[in-house]
Protein backbone atom coordinates (compact mmCIF):
# COMPACT_ATOMS: atom_id res chain seq x y z
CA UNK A 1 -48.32 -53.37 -1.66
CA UNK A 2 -48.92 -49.55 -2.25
CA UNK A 3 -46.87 -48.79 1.02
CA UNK A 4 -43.85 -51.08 -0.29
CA UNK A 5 -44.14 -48.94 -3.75
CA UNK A 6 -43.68 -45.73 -2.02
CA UNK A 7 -40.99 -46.17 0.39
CA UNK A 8 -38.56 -46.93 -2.98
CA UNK A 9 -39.83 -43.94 -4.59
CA UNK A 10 -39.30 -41.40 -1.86
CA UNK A 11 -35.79 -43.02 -1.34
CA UNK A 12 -35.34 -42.35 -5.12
CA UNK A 13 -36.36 -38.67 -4.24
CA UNK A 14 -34.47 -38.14 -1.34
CA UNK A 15 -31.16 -39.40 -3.27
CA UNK A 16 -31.66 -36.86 -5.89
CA UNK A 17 -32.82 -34.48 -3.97
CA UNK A 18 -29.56 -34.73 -1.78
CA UNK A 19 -27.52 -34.89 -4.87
CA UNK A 20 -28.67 -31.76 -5.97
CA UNK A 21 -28.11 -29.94 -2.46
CA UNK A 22 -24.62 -31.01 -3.27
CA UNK A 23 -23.91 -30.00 -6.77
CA UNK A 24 -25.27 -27.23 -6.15
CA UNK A 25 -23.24 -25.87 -2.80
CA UNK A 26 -20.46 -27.29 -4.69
CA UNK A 27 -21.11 -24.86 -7.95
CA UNK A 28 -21.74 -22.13 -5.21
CA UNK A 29 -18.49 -22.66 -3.53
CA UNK A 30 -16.01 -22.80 -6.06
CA UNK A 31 -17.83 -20.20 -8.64
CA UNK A 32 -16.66 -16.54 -7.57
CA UNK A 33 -12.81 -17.83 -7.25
CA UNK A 34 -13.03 -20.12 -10.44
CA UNK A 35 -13.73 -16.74 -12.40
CA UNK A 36 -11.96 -14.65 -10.43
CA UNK A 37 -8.91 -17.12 -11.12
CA UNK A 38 -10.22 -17.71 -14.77
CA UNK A 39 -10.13 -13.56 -15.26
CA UNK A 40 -7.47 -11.95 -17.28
CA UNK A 41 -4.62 -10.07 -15.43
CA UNK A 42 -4.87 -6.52 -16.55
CA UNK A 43 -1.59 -4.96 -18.76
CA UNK A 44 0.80 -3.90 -16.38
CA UNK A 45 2.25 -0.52 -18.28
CA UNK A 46 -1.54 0.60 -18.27
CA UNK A 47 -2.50 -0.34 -14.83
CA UNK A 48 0.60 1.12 -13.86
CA UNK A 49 0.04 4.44 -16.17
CA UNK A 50 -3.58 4.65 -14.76
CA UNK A 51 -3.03 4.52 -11.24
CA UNK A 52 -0.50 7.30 -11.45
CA UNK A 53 -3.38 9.61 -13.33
CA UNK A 54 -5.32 8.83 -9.76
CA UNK A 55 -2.28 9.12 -7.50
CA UNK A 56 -1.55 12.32 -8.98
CA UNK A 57 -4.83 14.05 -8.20
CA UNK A 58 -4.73 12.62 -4.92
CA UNK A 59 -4.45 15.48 -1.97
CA UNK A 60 -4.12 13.43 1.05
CA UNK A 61 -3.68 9.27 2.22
CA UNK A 62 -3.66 7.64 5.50
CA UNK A 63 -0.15 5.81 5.15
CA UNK A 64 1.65 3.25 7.13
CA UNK A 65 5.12 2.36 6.48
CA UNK A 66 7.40 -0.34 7.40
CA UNK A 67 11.59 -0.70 6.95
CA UNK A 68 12.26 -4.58 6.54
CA UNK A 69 15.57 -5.41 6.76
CA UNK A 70 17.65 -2.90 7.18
CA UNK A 71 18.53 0.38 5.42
CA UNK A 72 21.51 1.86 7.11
CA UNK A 73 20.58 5.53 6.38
CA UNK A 74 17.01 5.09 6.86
CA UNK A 75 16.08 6.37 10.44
CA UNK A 76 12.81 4.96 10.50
CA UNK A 77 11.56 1.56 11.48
CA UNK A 78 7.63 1.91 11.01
CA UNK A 79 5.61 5.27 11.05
CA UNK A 80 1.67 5.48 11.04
CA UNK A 81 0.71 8.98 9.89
CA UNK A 82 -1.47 11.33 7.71
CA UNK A 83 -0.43 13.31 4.29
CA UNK A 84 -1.60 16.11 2.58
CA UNK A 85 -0.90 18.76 0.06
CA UNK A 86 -3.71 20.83 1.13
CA UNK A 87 -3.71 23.81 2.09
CA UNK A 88 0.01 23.15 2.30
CA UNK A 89 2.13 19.84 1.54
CA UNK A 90 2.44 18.62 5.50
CA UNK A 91 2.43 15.43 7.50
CA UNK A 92 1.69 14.25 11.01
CA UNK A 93 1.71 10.90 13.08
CA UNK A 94 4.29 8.32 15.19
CA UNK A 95 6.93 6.79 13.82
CA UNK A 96 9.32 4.58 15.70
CA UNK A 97 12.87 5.88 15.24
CA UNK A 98 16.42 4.29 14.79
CA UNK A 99 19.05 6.94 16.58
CA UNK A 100 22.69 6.02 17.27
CA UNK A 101 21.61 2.94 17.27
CA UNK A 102 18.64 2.74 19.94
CA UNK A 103 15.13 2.42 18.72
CA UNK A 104 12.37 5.27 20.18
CA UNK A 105 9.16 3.99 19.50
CA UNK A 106 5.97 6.04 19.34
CA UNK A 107 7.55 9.29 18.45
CA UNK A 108 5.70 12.29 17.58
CA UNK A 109 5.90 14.05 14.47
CA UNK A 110 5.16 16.84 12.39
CA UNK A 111 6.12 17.74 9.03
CA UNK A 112 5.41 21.31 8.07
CA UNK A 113 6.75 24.87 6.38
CA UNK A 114 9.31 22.02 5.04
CA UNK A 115 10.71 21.19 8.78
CA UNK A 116 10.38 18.45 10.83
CA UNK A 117 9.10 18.47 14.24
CA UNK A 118 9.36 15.72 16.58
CA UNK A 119 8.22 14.89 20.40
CA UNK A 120 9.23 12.00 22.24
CA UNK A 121 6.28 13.04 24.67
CA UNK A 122 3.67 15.69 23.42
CA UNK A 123 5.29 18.58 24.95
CA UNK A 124 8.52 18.27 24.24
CA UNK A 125 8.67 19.40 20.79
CA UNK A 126 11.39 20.27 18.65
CA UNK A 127 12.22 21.92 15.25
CA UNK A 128 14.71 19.37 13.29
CA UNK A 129 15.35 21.54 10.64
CA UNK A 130 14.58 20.76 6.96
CA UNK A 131 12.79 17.32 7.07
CA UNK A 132 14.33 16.78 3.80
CA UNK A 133 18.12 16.45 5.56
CA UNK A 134 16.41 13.52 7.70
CA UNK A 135 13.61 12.16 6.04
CA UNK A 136 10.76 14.26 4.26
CA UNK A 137 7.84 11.60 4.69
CA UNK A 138 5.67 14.49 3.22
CA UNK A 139 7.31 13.44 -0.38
CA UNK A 140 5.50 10.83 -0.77
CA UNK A 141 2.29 13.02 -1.98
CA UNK A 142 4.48 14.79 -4.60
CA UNK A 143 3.39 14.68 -7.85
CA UNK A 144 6.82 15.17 -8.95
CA UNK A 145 8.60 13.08 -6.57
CA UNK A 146 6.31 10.43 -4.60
CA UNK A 147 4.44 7.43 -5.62
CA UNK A 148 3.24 9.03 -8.23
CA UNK A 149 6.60 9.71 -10.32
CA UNK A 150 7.22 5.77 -8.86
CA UNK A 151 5.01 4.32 -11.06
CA UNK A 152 5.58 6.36 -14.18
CA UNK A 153 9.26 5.49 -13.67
CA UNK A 154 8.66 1.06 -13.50
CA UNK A 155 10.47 -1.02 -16.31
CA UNK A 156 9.43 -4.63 -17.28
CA UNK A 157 6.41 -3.76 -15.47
CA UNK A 158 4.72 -7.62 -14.97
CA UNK A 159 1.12 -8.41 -13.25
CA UNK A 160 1.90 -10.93 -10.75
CA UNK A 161 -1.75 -12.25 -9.71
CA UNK A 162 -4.30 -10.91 -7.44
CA UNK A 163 -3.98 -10.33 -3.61
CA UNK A 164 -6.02 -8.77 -1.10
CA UNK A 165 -4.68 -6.13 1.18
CA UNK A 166 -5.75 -5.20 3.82
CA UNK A 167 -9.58 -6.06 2.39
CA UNK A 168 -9.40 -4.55 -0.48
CA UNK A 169 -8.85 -6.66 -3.62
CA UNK A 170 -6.01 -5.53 -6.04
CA UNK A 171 -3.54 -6.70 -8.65
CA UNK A 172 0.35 -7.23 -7.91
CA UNK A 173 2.83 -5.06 -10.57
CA UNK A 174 5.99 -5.77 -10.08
CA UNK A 175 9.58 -4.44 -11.82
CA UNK A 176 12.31 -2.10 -11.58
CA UNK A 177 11.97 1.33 -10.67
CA UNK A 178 14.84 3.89 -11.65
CA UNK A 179 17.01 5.20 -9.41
CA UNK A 180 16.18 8.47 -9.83
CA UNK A 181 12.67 8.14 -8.73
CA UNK A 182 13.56 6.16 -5.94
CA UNK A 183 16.29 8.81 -4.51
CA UNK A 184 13.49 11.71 -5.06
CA UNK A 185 11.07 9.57 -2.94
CA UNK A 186 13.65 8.58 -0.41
CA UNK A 187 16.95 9.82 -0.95
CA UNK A 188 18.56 8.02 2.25
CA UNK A 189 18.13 4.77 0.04
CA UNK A 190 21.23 6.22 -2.01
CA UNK A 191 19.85 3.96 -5.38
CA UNK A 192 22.76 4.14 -8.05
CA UNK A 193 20.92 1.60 -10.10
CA UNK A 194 17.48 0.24 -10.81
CA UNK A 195 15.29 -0.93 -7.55
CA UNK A 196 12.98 -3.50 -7.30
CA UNK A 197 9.69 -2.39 -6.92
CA UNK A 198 6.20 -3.77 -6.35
CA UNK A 199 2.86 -1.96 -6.91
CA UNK A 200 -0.77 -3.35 -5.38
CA UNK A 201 -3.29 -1.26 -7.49
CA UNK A 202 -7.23 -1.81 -7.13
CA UNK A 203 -8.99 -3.56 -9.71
CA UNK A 204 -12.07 -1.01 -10.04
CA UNK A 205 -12.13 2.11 -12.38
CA UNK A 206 -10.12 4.28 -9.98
CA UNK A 207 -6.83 1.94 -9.70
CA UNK A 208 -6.14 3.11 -6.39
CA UNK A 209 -2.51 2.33 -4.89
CA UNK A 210 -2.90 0.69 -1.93
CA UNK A 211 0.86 -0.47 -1.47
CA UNK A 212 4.17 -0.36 -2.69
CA UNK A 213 7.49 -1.65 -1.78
CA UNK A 214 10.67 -0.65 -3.03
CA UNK A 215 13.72 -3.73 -2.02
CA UNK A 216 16.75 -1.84 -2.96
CA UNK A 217 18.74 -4.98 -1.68
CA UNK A 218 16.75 -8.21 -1.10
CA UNK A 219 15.37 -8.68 1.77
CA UNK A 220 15.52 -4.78 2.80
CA UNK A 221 12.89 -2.98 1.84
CA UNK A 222 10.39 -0.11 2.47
CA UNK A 223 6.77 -0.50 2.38
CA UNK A 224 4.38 1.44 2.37
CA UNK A 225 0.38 0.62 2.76
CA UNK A 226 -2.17 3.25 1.69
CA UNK A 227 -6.49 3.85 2.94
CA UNK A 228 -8.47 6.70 3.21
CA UNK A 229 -7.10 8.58 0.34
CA UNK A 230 -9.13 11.47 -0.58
CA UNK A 231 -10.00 11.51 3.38
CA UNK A 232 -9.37 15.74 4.70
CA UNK A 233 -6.14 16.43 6.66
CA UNK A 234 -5.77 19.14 9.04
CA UNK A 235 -1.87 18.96 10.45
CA UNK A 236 -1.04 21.83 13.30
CA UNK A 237 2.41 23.37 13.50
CA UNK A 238 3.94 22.59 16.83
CA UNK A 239 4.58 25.88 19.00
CA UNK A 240 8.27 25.33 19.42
């Protein structure tokens, strides 16, 4: 009789035992996302006005940047390289170049003194002139006329959700950026009217940018993708 008593009871235990395993894994699997979701989306103007105090300090940034689409003018496809404006504004990395219509992939590059250098291999390099009569990629670090003057220059700034890229969790601006700010960050785009623009900035105290795209027709578009800002830069001058 005992025996019979105690095999209901420890089935009684094991039920709610199990029922609490499952609320609770439940509770633990939904919780971070449920207030992550239920969390207010920051202002837009003053996540956009913040992250351009931090992008304007900013001295150097790993960047990566991709042409969708096509912009006729725009002699880049993609281009991995590093920015700074220390000691001097310069730039270095690969890019993969458009030129009379054949794509060179892996190109060398310098920016620096305000020229551009390139290589096809590393020895073979060559002063282009100006950088700012083909593309200045060095611009983009300009207080005055990179990513900075971009998002002081957004109208109808809207948050658009949260997204991570590349790891890093941020918020999603999006809006029109002027035309002026877009020709002074990449004058091949040739804006004569507002551009739509989208800004991922980090949801800490810093509001990092970590990308921004500007779409100047839809489906064409540059983006660029930013990491190691802060991160020292040393860029050497080809001997041409």
């Amino acid at each position: 009789m005992h025996v019979m008593q105690t095999r209901p009871r420890i089935a009684v235990l094991v039920s709610v035992l199990a029922a609490l395993v499952t609320a609770a894994a439940l509770t633990a699997g939904c919780s971070s996302s449920d207030k992550k979701a239920e969390t207010p989306l920051p202002d837009a103007a003053t996540l956009l006005k913040d992250s351009n105090t931090t992008t304007k300090a900013e001295q150097s940034v790993h960047l990566q940047l991709t042409v969708n689409g096509e912009i006729k003018e725009l002699p880049i496809a993609s281009l991995t390289g590093d920015l700074t404006n220390t000691p001097a504004v310069a730039a270095q990395g690969k890019a993969d170049i458009v030129f009379l219509g054949q794509k060179l992939e892996g190109v060398n590059f310098v920016v620096a003194d305000g020229n551009l250098y390139g290589a096809i291999t590393a020895n073979s390099w060559q002063n282009f002139g100006p950088a700012a009569d083909i593309y200045d990629v060095s611009a983009i670090l300009s207080p005055d006329k990179g990513l900075a003057n971009v998002l002081a220059n957004f109208s109808d700034p809207k948050t658009d959700g949260r997204e991570s890229v590349n790891g890093v969790d941020t918020v999603k601006v999006t809006g029109n950026v002027s035309a002026d700010a877009v020709n002074k960050i990449a004058p091949q785009i040739g804006a004569t009217g507002p551009v739509a623009g989208t800004a991922w900035v980090t949801t800490d105290d810093k509001h990092q940018l970590i990308q921004a795209k500007l779409e100047p027709t839809p489906g064409n578009s540059v983006q660029m993708t930013l990491s190691d800002w802060g991160k020292p830069v040393t860029v050497t001058k080809p001997a041409v």
